[in-house]
Protein backbone atom coordinates (compact mmCIF):
# COMPACT_ATOMS: atom_id res chain seq x y z
CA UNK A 1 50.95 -20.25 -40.02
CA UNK A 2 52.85 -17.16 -39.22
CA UNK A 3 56.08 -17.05 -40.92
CA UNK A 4 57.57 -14.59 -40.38
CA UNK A 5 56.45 -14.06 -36.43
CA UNK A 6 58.32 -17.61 -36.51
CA UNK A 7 61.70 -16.70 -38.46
CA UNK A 8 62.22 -13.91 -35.87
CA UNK A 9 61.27 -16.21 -32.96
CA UNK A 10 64.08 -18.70 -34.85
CA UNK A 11 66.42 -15.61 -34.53
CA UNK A 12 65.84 -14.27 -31.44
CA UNK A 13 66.34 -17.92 -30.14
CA UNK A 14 69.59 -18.49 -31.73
CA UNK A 15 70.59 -21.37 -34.34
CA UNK A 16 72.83 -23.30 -31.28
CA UNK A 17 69.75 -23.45 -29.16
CA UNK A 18 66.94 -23.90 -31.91
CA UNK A 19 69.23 -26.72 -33.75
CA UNK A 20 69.46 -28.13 -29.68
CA UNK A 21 65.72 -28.23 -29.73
CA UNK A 22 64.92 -29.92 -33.24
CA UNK A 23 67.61 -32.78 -31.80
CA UNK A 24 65.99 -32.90 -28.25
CA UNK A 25 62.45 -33.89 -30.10
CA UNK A 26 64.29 -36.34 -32.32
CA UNK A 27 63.62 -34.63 -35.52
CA UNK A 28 66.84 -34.60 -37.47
CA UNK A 29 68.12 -38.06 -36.84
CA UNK A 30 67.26 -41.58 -37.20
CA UNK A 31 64.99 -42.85 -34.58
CA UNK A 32 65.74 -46.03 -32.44
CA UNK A 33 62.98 -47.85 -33.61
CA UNK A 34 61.14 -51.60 -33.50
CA UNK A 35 61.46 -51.88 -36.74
CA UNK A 36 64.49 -50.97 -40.00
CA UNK A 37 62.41 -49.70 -42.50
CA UNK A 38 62.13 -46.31 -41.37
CA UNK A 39 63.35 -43.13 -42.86
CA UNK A 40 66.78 -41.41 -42.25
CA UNK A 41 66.80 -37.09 -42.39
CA UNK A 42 68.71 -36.11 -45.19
CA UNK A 43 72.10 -33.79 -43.77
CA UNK A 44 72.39 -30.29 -44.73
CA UNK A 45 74.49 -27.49 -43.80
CA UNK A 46 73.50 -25.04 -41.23
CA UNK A 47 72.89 -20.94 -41.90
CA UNK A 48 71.09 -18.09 -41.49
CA UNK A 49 69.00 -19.00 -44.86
CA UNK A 50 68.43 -22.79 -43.18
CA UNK A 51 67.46 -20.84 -39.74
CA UNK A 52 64.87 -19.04 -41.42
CA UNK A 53 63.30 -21.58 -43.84
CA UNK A 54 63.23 -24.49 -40.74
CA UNK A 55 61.42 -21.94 -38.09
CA UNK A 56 58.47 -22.88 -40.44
CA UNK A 57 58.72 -25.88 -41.60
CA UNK A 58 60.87 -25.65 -44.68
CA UNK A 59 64.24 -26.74 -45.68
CA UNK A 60 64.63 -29.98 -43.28
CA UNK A 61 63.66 -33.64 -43.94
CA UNK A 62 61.85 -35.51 -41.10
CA UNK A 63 59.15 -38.58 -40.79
CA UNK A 64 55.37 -38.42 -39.74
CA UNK A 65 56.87 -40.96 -36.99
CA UNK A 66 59.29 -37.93 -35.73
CA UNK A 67 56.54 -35.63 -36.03
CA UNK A 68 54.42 -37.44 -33.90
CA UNK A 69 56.98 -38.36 -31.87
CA UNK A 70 57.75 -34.34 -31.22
CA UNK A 71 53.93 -33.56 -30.98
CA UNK A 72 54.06 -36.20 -27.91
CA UNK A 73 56.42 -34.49 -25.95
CA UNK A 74 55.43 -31.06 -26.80
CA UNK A 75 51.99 -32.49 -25.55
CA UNK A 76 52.26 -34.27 -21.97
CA UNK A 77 54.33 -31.93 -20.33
CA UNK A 78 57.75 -31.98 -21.99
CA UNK A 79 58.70 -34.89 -21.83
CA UNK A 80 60.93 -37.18 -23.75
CA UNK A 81 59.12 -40.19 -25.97
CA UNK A 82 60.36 -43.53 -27.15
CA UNK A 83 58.20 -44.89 -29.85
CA UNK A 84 57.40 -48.19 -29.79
CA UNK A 85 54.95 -51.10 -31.67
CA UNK A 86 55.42 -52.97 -28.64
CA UNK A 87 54.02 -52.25 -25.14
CA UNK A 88 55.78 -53.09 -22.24
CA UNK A 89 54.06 -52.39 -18.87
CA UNK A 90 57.46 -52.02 -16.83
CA UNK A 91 58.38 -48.97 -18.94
CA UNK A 92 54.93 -47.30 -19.05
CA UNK A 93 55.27 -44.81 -16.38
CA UNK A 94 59.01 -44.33 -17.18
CA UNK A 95 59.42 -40.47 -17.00
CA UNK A 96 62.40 -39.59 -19.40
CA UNK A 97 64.73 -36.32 -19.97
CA UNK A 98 62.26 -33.11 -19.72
CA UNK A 99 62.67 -31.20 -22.62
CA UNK A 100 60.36 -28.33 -22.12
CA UNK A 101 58.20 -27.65 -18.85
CA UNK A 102 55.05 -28.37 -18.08
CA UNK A 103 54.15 -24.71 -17.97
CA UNK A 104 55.12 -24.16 -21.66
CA UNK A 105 53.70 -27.18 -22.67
CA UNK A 106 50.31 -26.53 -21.41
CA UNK A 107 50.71 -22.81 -23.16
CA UNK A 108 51.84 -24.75 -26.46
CA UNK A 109 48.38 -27.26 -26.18
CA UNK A 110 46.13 -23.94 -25.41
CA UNK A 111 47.47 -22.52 -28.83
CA UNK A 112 47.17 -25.67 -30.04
CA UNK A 113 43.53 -25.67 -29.31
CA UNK A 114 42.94 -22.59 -30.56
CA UNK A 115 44.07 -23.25 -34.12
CA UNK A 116 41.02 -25.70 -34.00
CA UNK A 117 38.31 -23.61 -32.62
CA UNK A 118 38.63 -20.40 -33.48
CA UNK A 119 37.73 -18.52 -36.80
CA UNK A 120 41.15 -17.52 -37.25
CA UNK A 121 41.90 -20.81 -36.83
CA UNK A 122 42.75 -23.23 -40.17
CA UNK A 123 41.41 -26.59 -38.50
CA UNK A 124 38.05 -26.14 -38.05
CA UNK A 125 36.75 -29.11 -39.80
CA UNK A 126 38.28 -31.34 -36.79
CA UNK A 127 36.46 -29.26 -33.90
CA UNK A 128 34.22 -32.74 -33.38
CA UNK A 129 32.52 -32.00 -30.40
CA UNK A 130 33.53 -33.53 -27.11
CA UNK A 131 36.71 -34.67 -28.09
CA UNK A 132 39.05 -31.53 -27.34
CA UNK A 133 40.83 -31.58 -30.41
CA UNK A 134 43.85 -29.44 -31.01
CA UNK A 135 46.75 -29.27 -33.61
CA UNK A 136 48.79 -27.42 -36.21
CA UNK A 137 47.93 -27.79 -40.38
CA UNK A 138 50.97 -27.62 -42.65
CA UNK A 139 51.24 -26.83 -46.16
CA UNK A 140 54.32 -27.32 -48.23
CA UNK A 141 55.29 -27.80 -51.63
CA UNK A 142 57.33 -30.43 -52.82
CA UNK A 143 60.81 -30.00 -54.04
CA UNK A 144 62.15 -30.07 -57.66
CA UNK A 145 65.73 -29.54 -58.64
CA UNK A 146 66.56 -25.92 -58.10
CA UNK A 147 63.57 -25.28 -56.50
CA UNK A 148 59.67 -25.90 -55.35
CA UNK A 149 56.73 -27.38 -57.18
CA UNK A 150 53.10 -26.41 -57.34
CA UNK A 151 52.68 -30.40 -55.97
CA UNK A 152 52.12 -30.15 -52.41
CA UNK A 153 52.17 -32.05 -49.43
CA UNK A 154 49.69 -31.51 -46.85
CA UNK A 155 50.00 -32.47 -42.62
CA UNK A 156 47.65 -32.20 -39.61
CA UNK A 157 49.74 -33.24 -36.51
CA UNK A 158 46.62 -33.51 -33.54
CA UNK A 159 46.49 -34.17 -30.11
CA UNK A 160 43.29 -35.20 -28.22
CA UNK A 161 42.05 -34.81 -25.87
CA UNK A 162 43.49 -30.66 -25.31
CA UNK A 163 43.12 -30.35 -21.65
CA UNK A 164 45.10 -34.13 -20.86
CA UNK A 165 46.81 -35.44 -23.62
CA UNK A 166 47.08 -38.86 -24.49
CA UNK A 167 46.57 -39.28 -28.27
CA UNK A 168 49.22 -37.97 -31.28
CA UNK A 169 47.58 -38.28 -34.75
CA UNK A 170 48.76 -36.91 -37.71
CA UNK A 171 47.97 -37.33 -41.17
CA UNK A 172 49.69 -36.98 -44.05
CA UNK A 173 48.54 -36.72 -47.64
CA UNK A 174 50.83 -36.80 -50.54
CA UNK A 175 49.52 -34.23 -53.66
CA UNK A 176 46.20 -33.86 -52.53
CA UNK A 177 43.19 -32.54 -54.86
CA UNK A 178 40.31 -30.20 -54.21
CA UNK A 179 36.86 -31.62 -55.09
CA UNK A 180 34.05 -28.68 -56.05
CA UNK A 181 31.52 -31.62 -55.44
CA UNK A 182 32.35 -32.54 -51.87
CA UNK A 183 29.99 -31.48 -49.06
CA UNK A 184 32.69 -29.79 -45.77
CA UNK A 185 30.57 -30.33 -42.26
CA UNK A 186 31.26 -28.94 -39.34
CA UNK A 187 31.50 -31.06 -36.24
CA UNK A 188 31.00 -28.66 -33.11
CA UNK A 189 27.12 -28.99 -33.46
CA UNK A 190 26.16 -25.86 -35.61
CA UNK A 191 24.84 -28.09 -38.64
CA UNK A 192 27.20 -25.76 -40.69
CA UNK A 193 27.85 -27.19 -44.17
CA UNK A 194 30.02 -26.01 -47.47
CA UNK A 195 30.07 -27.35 -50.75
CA UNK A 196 33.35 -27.85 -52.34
CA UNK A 197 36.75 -26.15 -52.12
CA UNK A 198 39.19 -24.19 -54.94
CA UNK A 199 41.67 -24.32 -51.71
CA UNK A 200 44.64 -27.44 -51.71
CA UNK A 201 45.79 -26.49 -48.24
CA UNK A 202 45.48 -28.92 -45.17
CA UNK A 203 42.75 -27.05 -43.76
CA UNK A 204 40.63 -28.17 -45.98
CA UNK A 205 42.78 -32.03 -46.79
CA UNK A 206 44.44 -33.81 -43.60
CA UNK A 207 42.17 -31.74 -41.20
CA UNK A 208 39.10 -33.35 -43.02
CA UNK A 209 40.92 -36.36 -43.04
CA UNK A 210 42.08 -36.39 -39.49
CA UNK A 211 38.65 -34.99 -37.97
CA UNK A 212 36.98 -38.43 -39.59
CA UNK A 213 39.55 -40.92 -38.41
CA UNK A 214 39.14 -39.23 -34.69
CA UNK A 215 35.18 -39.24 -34.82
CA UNK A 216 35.46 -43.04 -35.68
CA UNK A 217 37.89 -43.92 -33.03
CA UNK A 218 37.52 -41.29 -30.43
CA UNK A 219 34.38 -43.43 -28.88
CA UNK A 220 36.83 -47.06 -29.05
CA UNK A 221 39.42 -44.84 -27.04
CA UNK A 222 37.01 -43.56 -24.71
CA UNK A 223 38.00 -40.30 -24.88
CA UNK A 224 34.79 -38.11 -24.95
CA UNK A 225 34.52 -34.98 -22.33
C-alpha cells in the first residue's frame, strides 16, 4: 500500500509500457467470456494525472473477474489466462503468450506472501496455517460526481498455495461496516484474538472474509502443506 513508491515505479516505467501491461493482463477491456453479462471498463483519456492515480489502483474501471484473471498470470509464472466456466481437458496444459517471467513472478508471489505474514503486513487475518496464503488488500473509495466518497469499497485478491500456485480468490465487499462487537482470530496457531475494529479497510473486511472462505475450502481442494 505504498503509493507513492508505486507512482514513481508508474513513471520510471513509462505510460506506453505500463498502459502495455494493464492490456497484456486483460484489465482495461472486455473479456472473451462464457457468458454476456459481464462488465465492460469504462474509457478514459490517458495522462500524467491518470499515470499516477492507476499505479495504485485509482482512476480505472475493471471487474473482480479481470482481477483475478491478472492475479493468475502474475501467479503461475507469467503466463497468459483464459477464463472459463467450462473445463475442457484438451486446453488444460495449453501454455499461452508469457507476459512476465517466471523469475519476476516468483519475486511478485514472495511479496505477495509477505503482505500476509508479516507485521507490516495488512492481511494477517488470512495467514491460516498450512495453506500458504498470499495476496494484496485494497481500499478505495467510491466515486461521486466531482469527486470521492467516504463509502468505500474493499478487495483481497489471494493466491494459495504461495510456493505453487493454483488458486485466485478474491473478494470483494461493497460499503463494508466495522463491528466493535466482533471477535478478529488469528489463524497461524498463536490463539491471538481482538475484539472489534474502528478500522473500514480490507485488512480488517475481505481479508476476514477471504481467510474464512479459504479455511472452509482449502481441505475440499486439498491444498494443505
Amino acid at each position: 500500500s505504498g503509493n507513492i513508491g508505486s507512482i514513481r515505479i508508474a513513471q520510471k516505467v513509462g505510460l506506453e509500457k505500463f498502459t502495455k501491461f494493464l492490456n497484456d493482463l486483460g484489465l482495461l477491456n472486455t473479456l472473451d467470456f462464457d457468458i454476456e453479462e459481464i462488465g465492460t471498463p469504462l474509457k478514459f483519456k490517458w495522462g500524467k494525472c491518470k499515470l499516477a492515480t492507476s499505479a495504485y489502483g485509482h482512476g480505472i474501471t475493471t471487474t473482480p473477474l479481470q482481477l483475478a484473471k491478472g492475479y493468475s498470470i502474475i501467479s503461475n509464472g507469467g503466463y497468459e489466462v483464459k477464463p472459463t466456466l467450462i473445463l475442457d481437458e484438451q486446453k488444460r496444459d495449453i501454455r499461452y503468450q508469457q507476459i512476465i517471467s517466471e523469475d519476476v513472478s516468483k519475486k511478485v508471489n514472495l511479496a505477495l506472501r509477505k503482505i500476509v505474514t508479516t507485521k507490516e503486513g495488512t492481511a494477517s487475518f488470512a495467514n491460516i496455517d498450512g495453506y500458504e496464503i498470499a495476496g494484496k488488500t485494497g481500499t478505495a473509495q467510491k466515486s461521486i460526481v466531482g469527486g470521492y466518497s467516504r463509502n468505500k469499497i474493499n478487495t483481497f485478491a489471494s493466491i494459495f498455495p504461495a510456493s505453487d500456485p493454483k488458486y485466485v480468490l478474491v473478494v470483494m465487499l461493497d460499503e463494508p461496516k466495522p463491528n466493535k462487537d466482533y471477535i478478529y482470530e488469528y489463524k497461524d496457531g498463536s490463539g491471538l484474538k481482538i475484539k472489534g475494529t474502528q478500522f473500514n479497510t480490507a485488512g480488517w473486511t475481505a481479508v476476514e472474509v477471504a481467510g474464512k472462505i479459504i479455511e472452509k475450502i482449502g481441505p475440499i481442494l486439498a491444498t494443505k502443506y
